[in-house]
C-alpha atoms as a PDB file:
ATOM      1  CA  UNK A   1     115.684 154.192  96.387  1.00  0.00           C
ATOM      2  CA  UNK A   2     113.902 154.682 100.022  1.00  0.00           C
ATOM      3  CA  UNK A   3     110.471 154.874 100.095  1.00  0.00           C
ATOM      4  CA  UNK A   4     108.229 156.028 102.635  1.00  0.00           C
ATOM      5  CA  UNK A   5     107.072 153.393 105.332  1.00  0.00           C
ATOM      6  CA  UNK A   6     103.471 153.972 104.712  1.00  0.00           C
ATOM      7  CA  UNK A   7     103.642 152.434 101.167  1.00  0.00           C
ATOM      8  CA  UNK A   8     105.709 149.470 102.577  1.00  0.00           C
ATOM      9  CA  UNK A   9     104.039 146.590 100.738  1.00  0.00           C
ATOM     10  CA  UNK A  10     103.480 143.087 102.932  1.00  0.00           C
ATOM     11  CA  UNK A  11     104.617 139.847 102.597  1.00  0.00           C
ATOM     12  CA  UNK A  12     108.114 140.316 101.114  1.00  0.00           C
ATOM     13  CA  UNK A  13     111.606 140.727 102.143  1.00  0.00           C
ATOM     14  CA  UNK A  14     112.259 144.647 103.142  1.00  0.00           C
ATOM     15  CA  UNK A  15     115.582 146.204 104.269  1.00  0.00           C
ATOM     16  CA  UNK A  16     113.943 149.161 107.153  1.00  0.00           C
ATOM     17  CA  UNK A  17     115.931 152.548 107.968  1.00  0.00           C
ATOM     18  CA  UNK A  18     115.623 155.015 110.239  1.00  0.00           C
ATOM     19  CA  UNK A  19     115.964 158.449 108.660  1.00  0.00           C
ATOM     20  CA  UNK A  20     116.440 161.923 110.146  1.00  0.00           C
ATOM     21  CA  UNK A  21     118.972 164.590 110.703  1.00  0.00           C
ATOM     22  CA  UNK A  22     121.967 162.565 112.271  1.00  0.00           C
ATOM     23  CA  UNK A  23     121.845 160.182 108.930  1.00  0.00           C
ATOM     24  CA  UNK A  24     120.532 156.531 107.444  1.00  0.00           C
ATOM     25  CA  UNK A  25     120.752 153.699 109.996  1.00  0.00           C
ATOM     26  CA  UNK A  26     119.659 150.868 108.008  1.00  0.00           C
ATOM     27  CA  UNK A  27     118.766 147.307 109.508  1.00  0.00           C
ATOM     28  CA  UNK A  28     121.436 144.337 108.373  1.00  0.00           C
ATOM     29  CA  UNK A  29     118.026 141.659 108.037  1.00  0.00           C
ATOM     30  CA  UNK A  30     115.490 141.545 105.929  1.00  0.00           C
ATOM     31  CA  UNK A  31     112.187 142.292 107.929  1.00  0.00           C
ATOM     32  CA  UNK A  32     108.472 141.908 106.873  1.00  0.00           C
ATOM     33  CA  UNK A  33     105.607 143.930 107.495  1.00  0.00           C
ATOM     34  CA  UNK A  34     102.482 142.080 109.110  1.00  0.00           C
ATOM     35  CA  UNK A  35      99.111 143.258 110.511  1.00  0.00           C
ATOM     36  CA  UNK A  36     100.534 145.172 113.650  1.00  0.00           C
ATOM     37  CA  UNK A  37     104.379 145.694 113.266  1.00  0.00           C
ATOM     38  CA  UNK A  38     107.204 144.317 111.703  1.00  0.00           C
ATOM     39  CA  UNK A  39     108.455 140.659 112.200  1.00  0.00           C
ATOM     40  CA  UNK A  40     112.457 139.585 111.110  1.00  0.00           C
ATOM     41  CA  UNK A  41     111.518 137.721 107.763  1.00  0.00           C
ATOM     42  CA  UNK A  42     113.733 134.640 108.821  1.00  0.00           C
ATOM     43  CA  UNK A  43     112.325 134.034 111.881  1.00  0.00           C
ATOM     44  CA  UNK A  44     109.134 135.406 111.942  1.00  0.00           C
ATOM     45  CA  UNK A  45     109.857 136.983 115.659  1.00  0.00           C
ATOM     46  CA  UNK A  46     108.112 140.452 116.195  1.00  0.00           C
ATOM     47  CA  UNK A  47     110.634 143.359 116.235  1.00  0.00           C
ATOM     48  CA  UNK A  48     110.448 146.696 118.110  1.00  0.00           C
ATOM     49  CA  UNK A  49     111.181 149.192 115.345  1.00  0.00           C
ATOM     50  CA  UNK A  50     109.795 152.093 114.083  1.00  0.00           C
ATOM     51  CA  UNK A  51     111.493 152.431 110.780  1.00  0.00           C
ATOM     52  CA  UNK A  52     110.591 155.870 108.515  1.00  0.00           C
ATOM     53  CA  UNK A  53     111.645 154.037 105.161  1.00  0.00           C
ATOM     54  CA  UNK A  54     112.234 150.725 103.864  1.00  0.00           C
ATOM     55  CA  UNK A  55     113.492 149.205  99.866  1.00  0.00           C
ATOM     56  CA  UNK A  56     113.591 146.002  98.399  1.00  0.00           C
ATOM     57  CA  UNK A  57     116.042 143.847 100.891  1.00  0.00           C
ATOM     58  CA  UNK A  58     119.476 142.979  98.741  1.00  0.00           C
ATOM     59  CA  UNK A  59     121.669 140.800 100.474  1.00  0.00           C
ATOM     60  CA  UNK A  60     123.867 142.016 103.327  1.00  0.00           C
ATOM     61  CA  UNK A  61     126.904 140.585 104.755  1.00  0.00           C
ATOM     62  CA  UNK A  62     126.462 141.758 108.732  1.00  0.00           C
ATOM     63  CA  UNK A  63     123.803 140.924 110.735  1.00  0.00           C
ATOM     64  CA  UNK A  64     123.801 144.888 113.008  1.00  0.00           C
ATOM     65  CA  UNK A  65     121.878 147.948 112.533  1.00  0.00           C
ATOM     66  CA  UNK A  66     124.622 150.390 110.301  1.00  0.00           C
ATOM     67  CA  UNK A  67     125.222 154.008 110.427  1.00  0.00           C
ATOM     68  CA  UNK A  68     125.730 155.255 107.298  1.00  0.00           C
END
């Protein structure tokens, strides 16, 4: 289930998404959250996103932002 960004929690593994009218576009690697943004969880480099959900990360097999 997607939650709203606001209540992402820090420190753990998140998959992000973008929702809105044109559908889900999900990000293929876990990210964290961190005091100021949102760094990729592997390797801890700041990403430019501005995600409007996120869920527990599950393990993914591509490694590109999807359309669903």
């Amino acid at each position: 289930m997607w939650h709203r960004v606001s209540t992402a929690p820090f420190d753990c593994d998140l998959e992000l998404a973008v929702i809105d009218a044109t559908g889900i576009r999900t990000v293929a690697f876990p990210c964290r959250r961190v005091l100021g943004g949102w760094i990729k969880a592997e390797s801890k480099r700041s990403i430019k996103l501005r995600p409007t959900h996120w869920r527990e990360w599950t393990t993914k097999l591509s490694s590109t932002i999807t359309k669903h």
